[in-house]
C-alpha atoms as a PDB file:
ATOM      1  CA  UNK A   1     -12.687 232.940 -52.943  1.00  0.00           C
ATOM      2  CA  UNK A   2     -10.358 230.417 -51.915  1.00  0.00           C
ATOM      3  CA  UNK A   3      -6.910 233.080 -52.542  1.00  0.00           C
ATOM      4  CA  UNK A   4      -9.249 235.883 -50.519  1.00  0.00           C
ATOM      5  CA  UNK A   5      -9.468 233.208 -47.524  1.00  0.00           C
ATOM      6  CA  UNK A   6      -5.866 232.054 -47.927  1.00  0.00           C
ATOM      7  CA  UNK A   7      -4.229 235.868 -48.021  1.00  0.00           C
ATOM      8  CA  UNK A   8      -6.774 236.301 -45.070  1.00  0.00           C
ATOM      9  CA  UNK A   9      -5.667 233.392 -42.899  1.00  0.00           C
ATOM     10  CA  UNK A  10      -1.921 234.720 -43.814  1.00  0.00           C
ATOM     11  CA  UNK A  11      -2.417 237.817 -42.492  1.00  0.00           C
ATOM     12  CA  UNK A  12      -4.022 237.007 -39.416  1.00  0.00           C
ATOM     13  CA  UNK A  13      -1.565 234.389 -38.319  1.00  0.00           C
ATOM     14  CA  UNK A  14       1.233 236.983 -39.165  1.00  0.00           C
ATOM     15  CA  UNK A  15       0.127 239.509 -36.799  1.00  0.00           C
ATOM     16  CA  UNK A  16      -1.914 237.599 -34.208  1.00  0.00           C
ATOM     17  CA  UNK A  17       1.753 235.941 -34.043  1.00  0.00           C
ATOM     18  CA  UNK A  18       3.264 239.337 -33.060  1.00  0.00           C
ATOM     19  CA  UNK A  19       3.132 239.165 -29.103  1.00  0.00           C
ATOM     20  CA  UNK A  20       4.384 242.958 -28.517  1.00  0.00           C
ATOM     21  CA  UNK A  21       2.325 244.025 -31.514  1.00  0.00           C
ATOM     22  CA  UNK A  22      -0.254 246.102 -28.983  1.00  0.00           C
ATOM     23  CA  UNK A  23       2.769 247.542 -27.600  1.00  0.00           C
ATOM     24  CA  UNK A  24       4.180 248.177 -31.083  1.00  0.00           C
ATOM     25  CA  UNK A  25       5.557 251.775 -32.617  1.00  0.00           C
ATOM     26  CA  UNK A  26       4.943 253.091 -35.615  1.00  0.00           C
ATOM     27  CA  UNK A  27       8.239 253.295 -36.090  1.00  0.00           C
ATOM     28  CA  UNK A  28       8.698 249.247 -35.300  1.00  0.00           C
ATOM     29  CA  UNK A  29       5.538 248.053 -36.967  1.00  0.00           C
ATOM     30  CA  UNK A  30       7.107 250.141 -40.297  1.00  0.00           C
ATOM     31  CA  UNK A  31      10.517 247.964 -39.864  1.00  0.00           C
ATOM     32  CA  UNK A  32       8.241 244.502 -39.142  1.00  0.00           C
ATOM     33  CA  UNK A  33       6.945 245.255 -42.348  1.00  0.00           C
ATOM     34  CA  UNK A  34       9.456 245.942 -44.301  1.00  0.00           C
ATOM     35  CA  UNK A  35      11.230 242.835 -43.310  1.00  0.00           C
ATOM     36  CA  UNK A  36       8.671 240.484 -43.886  1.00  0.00           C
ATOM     37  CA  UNK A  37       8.118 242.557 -47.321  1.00  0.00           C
ATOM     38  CA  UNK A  38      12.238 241.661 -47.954  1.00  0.00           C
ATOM     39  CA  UNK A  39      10.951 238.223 -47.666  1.00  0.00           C
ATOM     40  CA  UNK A  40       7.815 238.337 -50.056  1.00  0.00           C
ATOM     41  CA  UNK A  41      10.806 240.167 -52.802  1.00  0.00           C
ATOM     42  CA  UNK A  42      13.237 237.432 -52.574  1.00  0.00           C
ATOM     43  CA  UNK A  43      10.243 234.981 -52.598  1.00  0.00           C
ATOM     44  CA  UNK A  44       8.564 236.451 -55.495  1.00  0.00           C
ATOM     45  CA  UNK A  45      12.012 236.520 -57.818  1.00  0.00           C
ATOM     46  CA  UNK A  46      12.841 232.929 -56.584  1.00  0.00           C
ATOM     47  CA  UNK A  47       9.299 231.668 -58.120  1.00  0.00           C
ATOM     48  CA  UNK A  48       9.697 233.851 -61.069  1.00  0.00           C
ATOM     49  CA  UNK A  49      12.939 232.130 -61.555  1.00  0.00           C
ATOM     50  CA  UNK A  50      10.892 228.578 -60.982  1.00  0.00           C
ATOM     51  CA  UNK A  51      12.897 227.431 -57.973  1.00  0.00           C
ATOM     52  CA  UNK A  52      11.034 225.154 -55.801  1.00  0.00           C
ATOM     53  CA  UNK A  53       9.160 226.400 -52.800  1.00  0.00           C
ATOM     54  CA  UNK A  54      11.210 224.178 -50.905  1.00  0.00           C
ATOM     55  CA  UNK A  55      14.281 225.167 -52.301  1.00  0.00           C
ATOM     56  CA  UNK A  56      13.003 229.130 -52.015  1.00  0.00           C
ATOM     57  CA  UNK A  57      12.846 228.932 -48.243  1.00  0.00           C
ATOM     58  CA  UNK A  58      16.086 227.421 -47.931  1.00  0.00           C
ATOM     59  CA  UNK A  59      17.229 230.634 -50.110  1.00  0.00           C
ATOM     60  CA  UNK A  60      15.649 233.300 -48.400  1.00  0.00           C
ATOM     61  CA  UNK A  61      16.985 231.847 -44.941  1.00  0.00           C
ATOM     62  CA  UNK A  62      19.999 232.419 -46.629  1.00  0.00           C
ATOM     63  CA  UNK A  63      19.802 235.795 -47.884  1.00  0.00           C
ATOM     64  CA  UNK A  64      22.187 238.596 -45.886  1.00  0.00           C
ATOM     65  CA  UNK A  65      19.257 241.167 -45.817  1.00  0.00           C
ATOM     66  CA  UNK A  66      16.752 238.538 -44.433  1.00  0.00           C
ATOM     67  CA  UNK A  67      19.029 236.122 -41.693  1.00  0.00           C
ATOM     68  CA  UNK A  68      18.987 236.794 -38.603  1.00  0.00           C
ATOM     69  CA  UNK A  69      16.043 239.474 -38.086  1.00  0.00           C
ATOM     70  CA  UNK A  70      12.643 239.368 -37.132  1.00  0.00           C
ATOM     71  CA  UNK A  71      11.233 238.154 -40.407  1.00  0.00           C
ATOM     72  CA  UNK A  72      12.930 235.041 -39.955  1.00  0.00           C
ATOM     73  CA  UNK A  73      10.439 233.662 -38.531  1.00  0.00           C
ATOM     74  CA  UNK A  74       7.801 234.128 -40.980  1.00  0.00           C
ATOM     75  CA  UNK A  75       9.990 232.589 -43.832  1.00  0.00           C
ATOM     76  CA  UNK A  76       8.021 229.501 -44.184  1.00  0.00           C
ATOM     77  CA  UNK A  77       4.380 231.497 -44.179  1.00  0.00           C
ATOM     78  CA  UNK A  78       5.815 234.295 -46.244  1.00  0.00           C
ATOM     79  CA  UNK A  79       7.321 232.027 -48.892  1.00  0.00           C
ATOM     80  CA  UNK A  80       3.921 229.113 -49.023  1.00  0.00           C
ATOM     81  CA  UNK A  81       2.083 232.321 -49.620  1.00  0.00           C
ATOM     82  CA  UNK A  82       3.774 233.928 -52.674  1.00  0.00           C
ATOM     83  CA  UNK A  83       3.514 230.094 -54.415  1.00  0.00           C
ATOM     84  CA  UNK A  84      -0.200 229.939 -53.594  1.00  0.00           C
ATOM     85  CA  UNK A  85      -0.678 233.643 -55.672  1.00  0.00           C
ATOM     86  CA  UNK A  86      -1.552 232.727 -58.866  1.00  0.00           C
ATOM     87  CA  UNK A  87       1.416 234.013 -61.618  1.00  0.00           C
ATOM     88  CA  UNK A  88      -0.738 236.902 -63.199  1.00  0.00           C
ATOM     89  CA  UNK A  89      -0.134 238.144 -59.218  1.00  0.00           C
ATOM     90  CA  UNK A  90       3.796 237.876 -59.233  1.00  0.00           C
ATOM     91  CA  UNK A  91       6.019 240.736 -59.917  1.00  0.00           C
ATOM     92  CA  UNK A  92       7.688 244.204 -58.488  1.00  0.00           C
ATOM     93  CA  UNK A  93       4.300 245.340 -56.849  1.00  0.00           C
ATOM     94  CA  UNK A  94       3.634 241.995 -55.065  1.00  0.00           C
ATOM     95  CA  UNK A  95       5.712 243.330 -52.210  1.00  0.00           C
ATOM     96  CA  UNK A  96       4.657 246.914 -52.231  1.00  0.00           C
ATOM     97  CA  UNK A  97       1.337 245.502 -52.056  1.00  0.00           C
ATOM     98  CA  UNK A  98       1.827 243.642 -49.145  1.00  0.00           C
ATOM     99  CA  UNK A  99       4.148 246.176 -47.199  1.00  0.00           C
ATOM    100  CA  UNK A 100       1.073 248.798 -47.734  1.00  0.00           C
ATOM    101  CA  UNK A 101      -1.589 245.844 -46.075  1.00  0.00           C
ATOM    102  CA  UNK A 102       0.712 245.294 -43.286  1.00  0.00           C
ATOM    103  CA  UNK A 103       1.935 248.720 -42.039  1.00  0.00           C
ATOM    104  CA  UNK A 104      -1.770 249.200 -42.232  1.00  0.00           C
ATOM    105  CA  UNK A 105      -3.555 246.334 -40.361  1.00  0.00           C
ATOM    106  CA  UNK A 106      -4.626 247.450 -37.400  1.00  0.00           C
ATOM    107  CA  UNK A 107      -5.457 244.004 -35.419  1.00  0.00           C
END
């Protein structure tokens, strides 16, 4: 119950974050979402490849298809979530998982 509330509270800070979100396009909200799903990939391979979380942020800040665009400023949220999902969770589908929930919330 605890994950269910935590991926909850993750998603609602996400997009209640997203000022222009009312105003948002299809077209934009798909590109929002596959951003912060960049982040969730990196995320996901640095924990499979038992980097800190610490460390993991500093990493994905880092990474050419994540600096310097939107996403950016989900980093930290992004990357705490992914090391809260329990391991069984982890792998290629995380991401595809959460790009689906996103370009599909409707908040």
């Amino acid at each position: 119950m605890k994950r269910i509330f935590f991926s909850l509270s993750v998603t609602c800070v996400l997009f209640s974050g997203t000022a222009t979100m009312a105003a948002e396009t299809e077209e934009q909200r798909a590109a929002r979402c596959a951003a912060q799903a960049a982040v969730v990939t990196k995320a996901v391979e640095l924990r499979l490849e038992d980097k800190r979380e610490k460390r993991a942020r500093k990493l994905v800040l880092k990474d050419d298809e994540i600096a310097g665009t939107a996403a950016e400023s989900h980093v930290d949220l992004l990357v705490n979530w992914v090391y809260q999902l329990p391991e069984e969770q982890l792998g290629d589908q995380t991401a595809v998982a959460f790009e689906m929930a996103c370009s599909q919330f409707s908040g």
